[in-house]
Protein backbone atom coordinates (compact mmCIF):
# COMPACT_ATOMS: atom_id res chain seq x y z
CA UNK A 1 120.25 52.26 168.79
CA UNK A 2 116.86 50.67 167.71
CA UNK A 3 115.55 54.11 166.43
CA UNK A 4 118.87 54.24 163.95
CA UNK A 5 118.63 50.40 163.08
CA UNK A 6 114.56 51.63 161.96
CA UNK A 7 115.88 54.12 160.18
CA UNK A 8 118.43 52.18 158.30
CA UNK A 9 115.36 49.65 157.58
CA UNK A 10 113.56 52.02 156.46
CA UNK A 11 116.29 53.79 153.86
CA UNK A 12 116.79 50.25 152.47
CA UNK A 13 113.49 49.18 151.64
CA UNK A 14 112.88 53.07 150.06
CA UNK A 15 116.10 52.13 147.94
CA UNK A 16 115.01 48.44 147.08
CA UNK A 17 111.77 50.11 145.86
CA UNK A 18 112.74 52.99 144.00
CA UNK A 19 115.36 50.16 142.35
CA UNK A 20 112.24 47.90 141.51
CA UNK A 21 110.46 51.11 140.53
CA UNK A 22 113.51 52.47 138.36
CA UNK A 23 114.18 48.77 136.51
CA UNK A 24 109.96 48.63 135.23
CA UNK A 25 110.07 51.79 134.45
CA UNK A 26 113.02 51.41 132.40
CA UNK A 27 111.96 48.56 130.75
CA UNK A 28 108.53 50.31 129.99
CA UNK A 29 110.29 53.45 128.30
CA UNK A 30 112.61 51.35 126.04
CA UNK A 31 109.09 48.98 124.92
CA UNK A 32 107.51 52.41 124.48
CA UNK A 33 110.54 54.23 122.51
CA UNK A 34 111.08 51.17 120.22
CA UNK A 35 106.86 51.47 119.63
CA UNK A 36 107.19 54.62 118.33
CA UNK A 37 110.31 54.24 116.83
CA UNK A 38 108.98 51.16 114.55
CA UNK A 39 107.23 53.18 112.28
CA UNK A 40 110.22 55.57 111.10
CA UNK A 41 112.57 52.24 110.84
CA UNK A 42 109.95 50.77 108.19
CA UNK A 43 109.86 54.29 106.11
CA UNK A 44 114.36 53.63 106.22
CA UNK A 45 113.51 49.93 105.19
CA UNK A 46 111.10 50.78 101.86
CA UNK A 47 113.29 54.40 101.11
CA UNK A 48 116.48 51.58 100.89
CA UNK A 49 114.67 48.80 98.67
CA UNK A 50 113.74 52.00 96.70
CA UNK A 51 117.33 53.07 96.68
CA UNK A 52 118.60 49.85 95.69
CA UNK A 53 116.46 49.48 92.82
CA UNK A 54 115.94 53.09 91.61
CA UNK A 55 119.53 54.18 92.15
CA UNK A 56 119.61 58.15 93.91
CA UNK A 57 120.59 61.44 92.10
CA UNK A 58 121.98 64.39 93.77
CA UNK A 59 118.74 65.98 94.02
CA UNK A 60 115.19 66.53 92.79
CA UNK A 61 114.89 67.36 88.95
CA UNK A 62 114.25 70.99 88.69
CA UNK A 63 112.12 72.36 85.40
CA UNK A 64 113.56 74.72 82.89
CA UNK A 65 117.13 74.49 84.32
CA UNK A 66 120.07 71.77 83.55
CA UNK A 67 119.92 69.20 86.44
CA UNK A 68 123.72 67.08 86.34
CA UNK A 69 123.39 63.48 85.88
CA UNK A 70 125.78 61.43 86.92
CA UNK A 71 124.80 58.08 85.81
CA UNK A 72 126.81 55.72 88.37
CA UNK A 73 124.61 56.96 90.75
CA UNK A 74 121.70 54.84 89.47
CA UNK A 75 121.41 51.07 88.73
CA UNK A 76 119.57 51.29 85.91
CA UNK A 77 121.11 48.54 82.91
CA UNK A 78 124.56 50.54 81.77
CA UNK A 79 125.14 52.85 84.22
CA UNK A 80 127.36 51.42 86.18
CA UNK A 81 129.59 51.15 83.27
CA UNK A 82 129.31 54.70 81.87
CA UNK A 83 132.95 56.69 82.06
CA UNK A 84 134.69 59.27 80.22
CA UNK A 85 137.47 58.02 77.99
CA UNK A 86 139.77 58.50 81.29
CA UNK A 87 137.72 55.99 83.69
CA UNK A 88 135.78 59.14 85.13
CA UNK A 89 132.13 58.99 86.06
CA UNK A 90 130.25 59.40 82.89
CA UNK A 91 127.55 62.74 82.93
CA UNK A 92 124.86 63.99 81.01
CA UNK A 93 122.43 66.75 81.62
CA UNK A 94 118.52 67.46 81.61
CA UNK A 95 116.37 70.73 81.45
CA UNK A 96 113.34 69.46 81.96
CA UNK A 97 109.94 70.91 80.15
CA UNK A 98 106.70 71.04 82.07
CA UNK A 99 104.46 72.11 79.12
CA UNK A 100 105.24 68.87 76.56
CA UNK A 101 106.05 66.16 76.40
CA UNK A 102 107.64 66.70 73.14
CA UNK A 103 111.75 65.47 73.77
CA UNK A 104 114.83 67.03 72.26
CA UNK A 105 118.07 65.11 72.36
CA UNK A 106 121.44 67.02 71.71
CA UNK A 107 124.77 64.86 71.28
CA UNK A 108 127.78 66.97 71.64
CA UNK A 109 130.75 67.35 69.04
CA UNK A 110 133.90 67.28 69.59
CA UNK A 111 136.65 65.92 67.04
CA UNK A 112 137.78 61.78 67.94
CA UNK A 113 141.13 60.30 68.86
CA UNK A 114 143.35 57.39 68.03
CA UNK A 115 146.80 57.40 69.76
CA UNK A 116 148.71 58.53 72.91
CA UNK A 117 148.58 62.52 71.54
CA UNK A 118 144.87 63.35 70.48
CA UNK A 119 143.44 61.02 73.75
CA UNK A 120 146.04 62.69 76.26
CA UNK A 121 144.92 65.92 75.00
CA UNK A 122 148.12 66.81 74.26
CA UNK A 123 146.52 67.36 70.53
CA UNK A 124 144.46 70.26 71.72
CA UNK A 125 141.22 70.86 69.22
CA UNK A 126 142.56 68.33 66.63
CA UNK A 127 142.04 64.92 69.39
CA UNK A 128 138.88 64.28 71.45
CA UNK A 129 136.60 66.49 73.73
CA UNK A 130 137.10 66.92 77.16
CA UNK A 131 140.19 64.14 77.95
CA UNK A 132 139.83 65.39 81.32
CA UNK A 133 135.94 64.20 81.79
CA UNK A 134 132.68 66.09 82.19
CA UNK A 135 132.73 68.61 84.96
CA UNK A 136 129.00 69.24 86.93
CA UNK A 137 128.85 72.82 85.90
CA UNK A 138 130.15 71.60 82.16
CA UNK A 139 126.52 73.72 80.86
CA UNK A 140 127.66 77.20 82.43
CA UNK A 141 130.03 77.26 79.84
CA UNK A 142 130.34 76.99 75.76
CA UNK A 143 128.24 73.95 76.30
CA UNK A 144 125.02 75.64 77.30
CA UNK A 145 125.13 77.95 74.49
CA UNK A 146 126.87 76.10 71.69
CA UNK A 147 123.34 75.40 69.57
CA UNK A 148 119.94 77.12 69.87
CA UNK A 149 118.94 73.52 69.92
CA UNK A 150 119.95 73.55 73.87
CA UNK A 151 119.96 77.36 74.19
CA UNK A 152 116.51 78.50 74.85
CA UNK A 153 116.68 81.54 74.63
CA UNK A 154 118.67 82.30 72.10
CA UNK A 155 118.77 85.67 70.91
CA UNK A 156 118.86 85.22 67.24
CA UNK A 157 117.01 82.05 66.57
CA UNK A 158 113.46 81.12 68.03
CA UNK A 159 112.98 77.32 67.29
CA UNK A 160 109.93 75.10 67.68
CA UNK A 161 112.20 73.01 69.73
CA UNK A 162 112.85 75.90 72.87
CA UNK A 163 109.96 74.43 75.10
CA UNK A 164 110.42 70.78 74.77
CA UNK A 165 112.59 68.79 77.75
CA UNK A 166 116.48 68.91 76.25
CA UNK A 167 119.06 66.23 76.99
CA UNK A 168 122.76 67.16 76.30
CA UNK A 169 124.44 63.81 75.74
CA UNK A 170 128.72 64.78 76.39
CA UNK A 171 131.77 63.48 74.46
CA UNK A 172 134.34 62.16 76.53
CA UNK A 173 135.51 59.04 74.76
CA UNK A 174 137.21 60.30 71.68
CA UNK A 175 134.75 57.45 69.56
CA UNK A 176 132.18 59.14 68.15
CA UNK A 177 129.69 57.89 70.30
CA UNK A 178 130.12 54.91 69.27
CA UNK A 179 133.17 52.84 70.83
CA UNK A 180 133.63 49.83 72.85
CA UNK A 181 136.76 49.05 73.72
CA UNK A 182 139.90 49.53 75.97
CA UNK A 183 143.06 50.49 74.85
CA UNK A 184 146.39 51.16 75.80
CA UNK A 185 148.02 53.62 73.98
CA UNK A 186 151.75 55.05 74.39
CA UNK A 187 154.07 58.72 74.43
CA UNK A 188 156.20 57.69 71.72
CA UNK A 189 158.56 60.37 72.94
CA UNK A 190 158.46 59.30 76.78
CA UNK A 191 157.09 55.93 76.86
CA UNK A 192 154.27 57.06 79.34
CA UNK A 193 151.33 54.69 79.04
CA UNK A 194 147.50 56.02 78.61
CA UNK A 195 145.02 53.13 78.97
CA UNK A 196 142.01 54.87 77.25
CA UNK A 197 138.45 53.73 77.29
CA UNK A 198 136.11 54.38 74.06
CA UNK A 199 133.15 53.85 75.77
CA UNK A 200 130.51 56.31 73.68
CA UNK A 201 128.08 53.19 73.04
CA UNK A 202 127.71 52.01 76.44
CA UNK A 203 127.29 55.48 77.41
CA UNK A 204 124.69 56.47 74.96
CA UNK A 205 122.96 53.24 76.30
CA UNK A 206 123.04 54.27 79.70
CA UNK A 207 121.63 57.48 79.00
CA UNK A 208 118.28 55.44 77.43
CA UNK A 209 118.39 53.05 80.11
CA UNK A 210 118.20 55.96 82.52
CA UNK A 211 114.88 57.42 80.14
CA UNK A 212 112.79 54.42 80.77
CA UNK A 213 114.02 52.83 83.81
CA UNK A 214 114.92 55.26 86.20
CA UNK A 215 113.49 57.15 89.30
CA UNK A 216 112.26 60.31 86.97
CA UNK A 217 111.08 57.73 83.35
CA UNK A 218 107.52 59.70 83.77
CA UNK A 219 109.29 62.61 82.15
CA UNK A 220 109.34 59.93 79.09
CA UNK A 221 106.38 57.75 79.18
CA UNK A 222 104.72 59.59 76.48
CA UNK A 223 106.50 61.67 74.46
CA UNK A 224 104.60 62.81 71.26
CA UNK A 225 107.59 64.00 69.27
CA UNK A 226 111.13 63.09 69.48
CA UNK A 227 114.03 64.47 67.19
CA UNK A 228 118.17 63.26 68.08
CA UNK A 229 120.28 65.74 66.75
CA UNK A 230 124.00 66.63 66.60
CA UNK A 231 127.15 68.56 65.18
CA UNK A 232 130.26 66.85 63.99
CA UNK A 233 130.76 63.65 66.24
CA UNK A 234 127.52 64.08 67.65
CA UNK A 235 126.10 63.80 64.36
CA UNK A 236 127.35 61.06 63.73
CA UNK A 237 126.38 59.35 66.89
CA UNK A 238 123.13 61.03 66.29
């Protein structure tokens, strides 16, 4: 009876000290993880202050291809405001040089519109460019080949302008690049409503914004030459 009641002594005190030993070494392992985690919760601090005043883009710009910009992902002055005419995130597009600094800007044509029909796009050709908004792969098409200004290699016509960083500004907003203003316009045949932002100014805006005040400006810091071109619309807003 004594030998069992020594033995039962004895299990308890083993389990009171492999408790004590469990709780301190507990204690030690969460000081010691939150030691080593400090360091990697400062890097999430400073990479979020940089988010929140740089803004974030999809991915890293990548030279001598078109990189999609889509400027409501930045919080440079504008960009929060840029849309298509139909209240879709407003997008532009860079292909980057990495032998000048020399900068090419191309603003796209595209026709304008003033009523229910040409902003619907019910006007086909005759109303405004891309009623729909600006799709990310919007350069694999007639876009990225419409001008040996944004073509580079372009098989006719060699231009002194193929190795400097491009921008292709879209049209979206039926305004020439130039418009600032809501409107509502109506079907006169069904009564359907179309409220309709000409927003080409505050877009055009945002894209310069982005040039000097966003995460990738050094592409911009010193450019030696600088020519804004256009067809159409984008010659005017040019």
């Amino acid at each position: 009876m004594n030998a069992h009641l020594n033995q039962m002594t004895i299990k308890r005190k083993a389990v009171k000290r492999h408790a004590e030993f469990v709780t301190i070494y507990e204690f030690l392992s969460e000081k010691e993880i939150a030691m080593k985690r400090l360091p990697f919760f400062l890097f999430l601090c400073i990479l979020a202050a940089l988010i929140l005043v740089f803004g974030c883009d999809e991915s890293d710009i990548k030279y001598w291809k078109w990189n999609t910009i889509t400027l409501k992902n930045f919080n440079t002055p504008y960009a929060k405001d840029a849309v298509c005419g139909n209240n879709s995130p407003y997008k532009f597009f860079i292909n980057p040089s990495d032998t000048t600094n020399n900068v090419l800007i191309y603003i796209e044509a595209g026709g304008a519109c003033w009523d229910y029909p040409s902003c619907s796009g019910q006007a086909g050709i005759r109303g405004a460019a891309n009623p729909n908004g600006i799709p990310d792969n919007y350069m694999d098409g007639i876009a990225g080949v419409m001008s040996p200004f944004v073509f580079r290699n372009h098989p006719w016509d060699s231009l002194p302008t193929r190795d400097w960083t491009i921008l292709f500004i879209p049209y979206c907003t039926g305004d020439v690049h130039t418009g600032d203003k809501v409107t509502t316009y109506v079907d006169p045949v069904t009564g359907d409503t179309l409220e309709w932002r000409h927003n080409g100014h505050k877009n055009i805006m945002a894209v310069l914004n982005w040039m000097t005040g966003g995460p990738f400006s050094y592409l911009f810091n010193q450019i030696d030459k600088l020519m804004v071109t256009g067809c159409s619309a984008g010659g005017a807003g040019s």
